[in-house]
Protein backbone atom coordinates (compact mmCIF):
# COMPACT_ATOMS: atom_id res chain seq x y z
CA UNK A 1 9.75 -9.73 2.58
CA UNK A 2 8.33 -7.44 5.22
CA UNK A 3 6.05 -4.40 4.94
CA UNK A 4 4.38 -2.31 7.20
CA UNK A 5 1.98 0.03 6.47
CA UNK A 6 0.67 3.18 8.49
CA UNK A 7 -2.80 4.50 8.42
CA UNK A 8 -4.09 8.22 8.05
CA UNK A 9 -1.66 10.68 9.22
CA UNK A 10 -4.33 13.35 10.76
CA UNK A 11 -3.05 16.69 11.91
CA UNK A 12 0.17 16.92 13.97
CA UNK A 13 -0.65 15.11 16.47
CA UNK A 14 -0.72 12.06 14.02
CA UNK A 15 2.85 13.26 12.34
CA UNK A 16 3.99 13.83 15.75
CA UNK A 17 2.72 10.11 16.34
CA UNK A 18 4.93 8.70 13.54
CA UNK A 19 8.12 10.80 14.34
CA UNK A 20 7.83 9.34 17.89
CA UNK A 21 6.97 5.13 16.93
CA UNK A 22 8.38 4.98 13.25
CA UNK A 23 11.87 4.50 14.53
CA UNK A 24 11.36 2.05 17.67
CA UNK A 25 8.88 -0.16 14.78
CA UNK A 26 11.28 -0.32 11.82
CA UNK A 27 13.96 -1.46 14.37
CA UNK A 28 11.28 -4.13 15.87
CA UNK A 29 10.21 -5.17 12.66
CA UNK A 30 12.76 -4.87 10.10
CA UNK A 31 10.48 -3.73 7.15
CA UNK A 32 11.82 -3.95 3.60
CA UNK A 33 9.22 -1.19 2.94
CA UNK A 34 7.44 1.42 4.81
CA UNK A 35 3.94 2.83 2.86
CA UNK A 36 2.13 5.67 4.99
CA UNK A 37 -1.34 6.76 3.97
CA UNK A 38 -0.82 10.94 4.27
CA UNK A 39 -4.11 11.91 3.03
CA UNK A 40 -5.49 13.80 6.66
CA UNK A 41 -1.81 15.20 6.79
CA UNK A 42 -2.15 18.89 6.40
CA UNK A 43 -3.94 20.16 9.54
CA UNK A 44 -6.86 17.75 8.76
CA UNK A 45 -7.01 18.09 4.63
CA UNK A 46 -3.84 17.14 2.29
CA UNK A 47 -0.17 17.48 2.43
CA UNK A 48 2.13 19.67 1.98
CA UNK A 49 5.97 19.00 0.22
CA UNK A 50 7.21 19.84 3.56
CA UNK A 51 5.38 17.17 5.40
CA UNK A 52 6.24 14.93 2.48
CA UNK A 53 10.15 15.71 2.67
CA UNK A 54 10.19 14.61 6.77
CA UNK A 55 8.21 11.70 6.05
CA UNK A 56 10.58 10.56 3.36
CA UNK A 57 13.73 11.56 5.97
CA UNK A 58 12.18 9.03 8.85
CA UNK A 59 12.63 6.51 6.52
CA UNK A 60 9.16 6.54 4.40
CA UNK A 61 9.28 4.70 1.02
CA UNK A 62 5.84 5.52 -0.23
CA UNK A 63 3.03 7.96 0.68
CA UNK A 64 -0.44 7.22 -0.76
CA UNK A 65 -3.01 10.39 -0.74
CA UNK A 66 -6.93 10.00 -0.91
CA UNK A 67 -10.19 12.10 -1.62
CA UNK A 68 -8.10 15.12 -0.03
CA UNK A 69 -5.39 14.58 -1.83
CA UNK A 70 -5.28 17.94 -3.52
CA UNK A 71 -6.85 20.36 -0.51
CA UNK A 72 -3.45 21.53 -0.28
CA UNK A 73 -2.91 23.33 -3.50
CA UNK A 74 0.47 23.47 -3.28
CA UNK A 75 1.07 19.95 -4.22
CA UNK A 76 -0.10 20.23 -7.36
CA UNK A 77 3.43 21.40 -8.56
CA UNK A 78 5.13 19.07 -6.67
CA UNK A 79 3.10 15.33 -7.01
CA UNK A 80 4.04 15.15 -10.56
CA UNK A 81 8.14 15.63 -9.73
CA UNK A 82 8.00 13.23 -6.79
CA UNK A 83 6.92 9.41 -7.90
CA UNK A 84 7.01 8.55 -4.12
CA UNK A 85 3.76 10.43 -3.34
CA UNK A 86 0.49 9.28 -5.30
CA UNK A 87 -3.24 9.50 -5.98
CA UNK A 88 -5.71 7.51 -6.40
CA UNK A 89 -4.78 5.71 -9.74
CA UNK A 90 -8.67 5.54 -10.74
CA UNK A 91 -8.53 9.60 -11.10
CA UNK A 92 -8.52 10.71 -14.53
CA UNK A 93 -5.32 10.65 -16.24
CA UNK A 94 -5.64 14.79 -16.81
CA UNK A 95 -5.05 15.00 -13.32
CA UNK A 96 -1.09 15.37 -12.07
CA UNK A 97 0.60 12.82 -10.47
CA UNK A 98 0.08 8.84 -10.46
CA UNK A 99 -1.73 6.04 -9.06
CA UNK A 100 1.27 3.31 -9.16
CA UNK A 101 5.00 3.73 -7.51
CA UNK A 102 7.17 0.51 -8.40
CA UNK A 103 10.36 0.07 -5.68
CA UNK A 104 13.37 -1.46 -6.12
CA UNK A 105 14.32 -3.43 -3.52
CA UNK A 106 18.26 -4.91 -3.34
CA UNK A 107 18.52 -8.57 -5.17
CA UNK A 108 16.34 -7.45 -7.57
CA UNK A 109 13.15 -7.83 -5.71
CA UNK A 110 10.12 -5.48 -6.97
CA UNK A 111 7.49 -4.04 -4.70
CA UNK A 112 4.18 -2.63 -6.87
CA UNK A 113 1.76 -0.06 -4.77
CA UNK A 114 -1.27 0.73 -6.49
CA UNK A 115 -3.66 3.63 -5.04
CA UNK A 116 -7.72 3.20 -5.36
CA UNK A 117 -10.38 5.44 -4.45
CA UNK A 118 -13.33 3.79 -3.44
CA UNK A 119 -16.82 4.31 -5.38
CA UNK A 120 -19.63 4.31 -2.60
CA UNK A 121 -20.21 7.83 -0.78
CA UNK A 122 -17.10 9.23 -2.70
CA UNK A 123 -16.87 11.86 -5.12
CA UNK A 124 -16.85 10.15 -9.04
CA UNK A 125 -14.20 7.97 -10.23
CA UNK A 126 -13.55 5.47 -12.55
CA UNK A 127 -14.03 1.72 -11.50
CA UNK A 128 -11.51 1.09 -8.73
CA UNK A 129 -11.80 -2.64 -9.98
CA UNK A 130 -11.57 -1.77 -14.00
CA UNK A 131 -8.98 0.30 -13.25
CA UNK A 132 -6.81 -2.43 -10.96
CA UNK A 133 -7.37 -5.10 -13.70
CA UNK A 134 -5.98 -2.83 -16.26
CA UNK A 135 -2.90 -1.85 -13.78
CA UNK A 136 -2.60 -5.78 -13.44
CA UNK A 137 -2.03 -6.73 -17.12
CA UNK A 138 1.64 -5.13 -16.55
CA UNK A 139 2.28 -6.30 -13.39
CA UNK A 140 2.04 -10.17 -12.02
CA UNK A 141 2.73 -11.42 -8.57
CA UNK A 142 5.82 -14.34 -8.14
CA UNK A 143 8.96 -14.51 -6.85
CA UNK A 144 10.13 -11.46 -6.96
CA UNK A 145 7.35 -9.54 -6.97
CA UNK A 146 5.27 -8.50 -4.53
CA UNK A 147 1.96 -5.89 -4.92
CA UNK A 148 -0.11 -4.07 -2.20
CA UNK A 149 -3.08 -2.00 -2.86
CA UNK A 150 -4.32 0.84 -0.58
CA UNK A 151 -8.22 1.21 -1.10
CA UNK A 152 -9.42 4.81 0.15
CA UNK A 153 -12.98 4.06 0.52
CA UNK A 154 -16.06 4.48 2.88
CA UNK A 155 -17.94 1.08 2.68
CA UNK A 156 -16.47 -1.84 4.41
CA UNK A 157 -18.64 -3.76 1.54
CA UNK A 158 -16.49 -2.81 -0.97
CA UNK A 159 -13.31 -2.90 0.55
CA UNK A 160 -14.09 -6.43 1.49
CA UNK A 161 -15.18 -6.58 -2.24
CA UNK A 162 -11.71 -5.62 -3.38
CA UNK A 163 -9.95 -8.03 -1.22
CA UNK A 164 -12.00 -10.89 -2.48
CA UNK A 165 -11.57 -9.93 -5.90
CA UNK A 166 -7.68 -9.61 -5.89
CA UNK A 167 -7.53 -12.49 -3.56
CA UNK A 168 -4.50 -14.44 -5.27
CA UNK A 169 -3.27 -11.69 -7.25
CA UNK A 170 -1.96 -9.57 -5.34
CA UNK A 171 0.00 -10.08 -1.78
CA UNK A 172 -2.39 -7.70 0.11
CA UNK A 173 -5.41 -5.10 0.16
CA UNK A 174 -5.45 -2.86 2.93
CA UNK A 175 -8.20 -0.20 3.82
CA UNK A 176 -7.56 3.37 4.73
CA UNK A 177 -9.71 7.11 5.42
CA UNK A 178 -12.82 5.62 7.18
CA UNK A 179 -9.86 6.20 10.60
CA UNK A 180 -10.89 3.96 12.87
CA UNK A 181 -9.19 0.20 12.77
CA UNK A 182 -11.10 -3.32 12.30
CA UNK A 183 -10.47 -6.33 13.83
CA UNK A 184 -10.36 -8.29 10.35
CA UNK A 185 -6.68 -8.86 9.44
CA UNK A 186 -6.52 -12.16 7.87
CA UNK A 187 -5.46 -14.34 4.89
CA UNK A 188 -7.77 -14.69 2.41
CA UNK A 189 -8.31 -18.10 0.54
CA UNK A 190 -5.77 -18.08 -2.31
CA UNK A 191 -3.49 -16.08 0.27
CA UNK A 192 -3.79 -11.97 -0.62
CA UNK A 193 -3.05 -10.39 3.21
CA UNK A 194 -6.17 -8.14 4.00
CA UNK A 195 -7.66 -5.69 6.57
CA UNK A 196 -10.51 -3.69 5.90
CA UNK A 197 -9.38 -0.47 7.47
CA UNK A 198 -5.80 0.38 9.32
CA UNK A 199 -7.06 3.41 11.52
CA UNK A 200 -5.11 6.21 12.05
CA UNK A 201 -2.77 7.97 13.19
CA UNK A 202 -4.01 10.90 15.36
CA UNK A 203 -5.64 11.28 18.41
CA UNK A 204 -8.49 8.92 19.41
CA UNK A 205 -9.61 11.03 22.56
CA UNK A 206 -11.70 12.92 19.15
CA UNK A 207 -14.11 12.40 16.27
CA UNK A 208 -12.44 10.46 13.42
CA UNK A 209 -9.43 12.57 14.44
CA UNK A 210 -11.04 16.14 14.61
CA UNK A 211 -12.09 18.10 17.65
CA UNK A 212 -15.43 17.07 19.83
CA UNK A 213 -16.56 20.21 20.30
CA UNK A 214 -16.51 20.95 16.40
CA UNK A 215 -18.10 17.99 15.34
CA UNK A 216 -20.39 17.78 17.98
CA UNK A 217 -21.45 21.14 16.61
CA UNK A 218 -22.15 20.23 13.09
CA UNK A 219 -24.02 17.21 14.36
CA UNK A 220 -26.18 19.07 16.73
CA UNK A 221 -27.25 21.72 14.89
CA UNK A 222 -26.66 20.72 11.17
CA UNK A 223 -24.68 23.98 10.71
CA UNK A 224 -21.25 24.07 8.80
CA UNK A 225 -18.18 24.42 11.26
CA UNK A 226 -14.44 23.71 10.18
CA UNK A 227 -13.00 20.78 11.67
CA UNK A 228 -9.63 21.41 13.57
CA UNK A 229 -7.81 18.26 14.40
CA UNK A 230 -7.39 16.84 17.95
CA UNK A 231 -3.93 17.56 19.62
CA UNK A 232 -4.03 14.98 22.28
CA UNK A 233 -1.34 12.64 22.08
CA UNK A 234 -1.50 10.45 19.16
CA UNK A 235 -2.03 6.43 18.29
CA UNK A 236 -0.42 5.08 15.72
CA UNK A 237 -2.47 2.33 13.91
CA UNK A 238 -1.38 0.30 10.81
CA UNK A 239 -0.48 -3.13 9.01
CA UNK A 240 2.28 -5.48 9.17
CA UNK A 241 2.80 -7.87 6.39
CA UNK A 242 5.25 -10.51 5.60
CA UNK A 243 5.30 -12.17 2.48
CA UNK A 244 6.60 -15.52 0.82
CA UNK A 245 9.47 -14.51 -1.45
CA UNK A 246 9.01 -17.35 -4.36
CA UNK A 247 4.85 -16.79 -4.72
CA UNK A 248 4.54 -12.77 -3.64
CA UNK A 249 1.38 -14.20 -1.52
CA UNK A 250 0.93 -12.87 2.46
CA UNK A 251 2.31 -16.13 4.68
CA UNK A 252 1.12 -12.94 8.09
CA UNK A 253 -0.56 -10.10 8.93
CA UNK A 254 -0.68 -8.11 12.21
CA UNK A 255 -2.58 -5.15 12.79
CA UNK A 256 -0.69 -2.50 14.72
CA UNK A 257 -1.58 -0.29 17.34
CA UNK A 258 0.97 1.85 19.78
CA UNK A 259 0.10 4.69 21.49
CA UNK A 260 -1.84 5.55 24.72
CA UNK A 261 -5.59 4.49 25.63
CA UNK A 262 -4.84 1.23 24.47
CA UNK A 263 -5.33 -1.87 26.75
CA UNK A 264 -2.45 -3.81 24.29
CA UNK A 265 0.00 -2.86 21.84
CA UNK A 266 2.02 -4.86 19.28
């Protein structure tokens, strides 16, 4: 099987950045699944139905959310209707929506992707690794099964925790919302895929995707200043996967990258 999996949307430069590569990629690489990370969607913070409906129409199978995940209040009538879109699974269970889309591919095959929200410098959750275990006791990798898990988190140290302590039991752990990508794609030991982040998709010419000038501002002189998203043309950064079909384990991984300023591209 074959996944690939796209990294922040920020702004719309970044949506503007998968409208423009989404296309020329699937027909490259021939995914049997296409998971973007939408939590920077909304003008920097959220997303809106709207952006949700043309993500699904380019050919999006599952959009995973974040810490901003409700900054757009509007999808807090519409995340509970639409099983495509999630949050972070480790939320409390009062809060709308879910933290686990299962897809159906054809012949049967079953594709799992579980949403975590990182501990370390993040508002309170519950244990992203409590809360995967539990997730886990319903769900086993083999053939026929395969299971990703997004981790929205801050510390590389506990991304790379997560990776090493699914290694084997789930076919792969990627990072998003830290926006910038690493150079770590690789198989783990008993064979989970894993990178610790996937970058963005925005405009790198920027600050994590927002304006210079703005955060230059708040750096400077410690004083609060919105940040407006950059509206340079965008890079799109992400994960390619493919998986053995009789053990649900990663057999490659490619990190992606396509866009300008770059000195390669997939």
């Amino acid at each position: 099987m074959k996944f690939l999996f796209v990294g922040d949307i920020f702004g719309r430069s970044g949506r503007e950045a998968l409208a423009k590569y989404l296309p020329d990629l699937k027909e490259k690489l021939t995914p049997d699944m296409v998971i973007v990370n939408g939590d920077n969607a909304a003008h920097g913070r959220g997303i809106t139905r709207k952006i949700c409906e043309e993500f699904f129409e380019l050919g999006v199978d599952c959009i995973t959310g974040g810490d901003h995940v409700w900054d757009q209040s509007e999808i807090l009538n519409y995340i509970g209707n639409e099983p495509r879109l999630l949050r972070p699974a480790n939320y409390s269970d009062a809060t709308p929506g879910a933290g686990v889309f299962s897809y159906q591919h054809d012949g049967d095959h079953e594709t799992v992707i579980i949403h975590l929200q990182g501990q370390i410098f993040m508002r309170e959750t519950e244990s992203p690794f409590q809360k995967v275990d539990t997730i886990l006791e319903d769900h086993k990798l083999g053939p026929k099964k395969t299971i990703f898990v997004d981790l929205h988190c801050e510390a590389t140290s506990e991304k790379m925790m997560m990776g090493q302590y699914l290694d084997g039991r789930v076919s792969g752990v990627v990072g998003t919302h830290t926006h910038v990508p690493t150079a770590d794609a690789h198989i783990l030991d008993k064979g989970t895929g894993y990178q610790t982040d996937m970058g963005m998709c925005g405009d790198y010419n920027s600050v994590i995707g927002a304006r210079t000038e703005d955060a230059m501002y708040r750096f400077l002189t410690r004083m609060p200043r919105p940040l407006i998203p950059a509206e340079g043309e965008a890079t799109l950064c992400g994960t390619y996967i493919e998986t053995d079909d009789q053990t649900g384990l990663t057999r490659k991984i490619s990190p992606i990258r396509v866009g300008p300023r770059l000195a390669q591209a997939l």
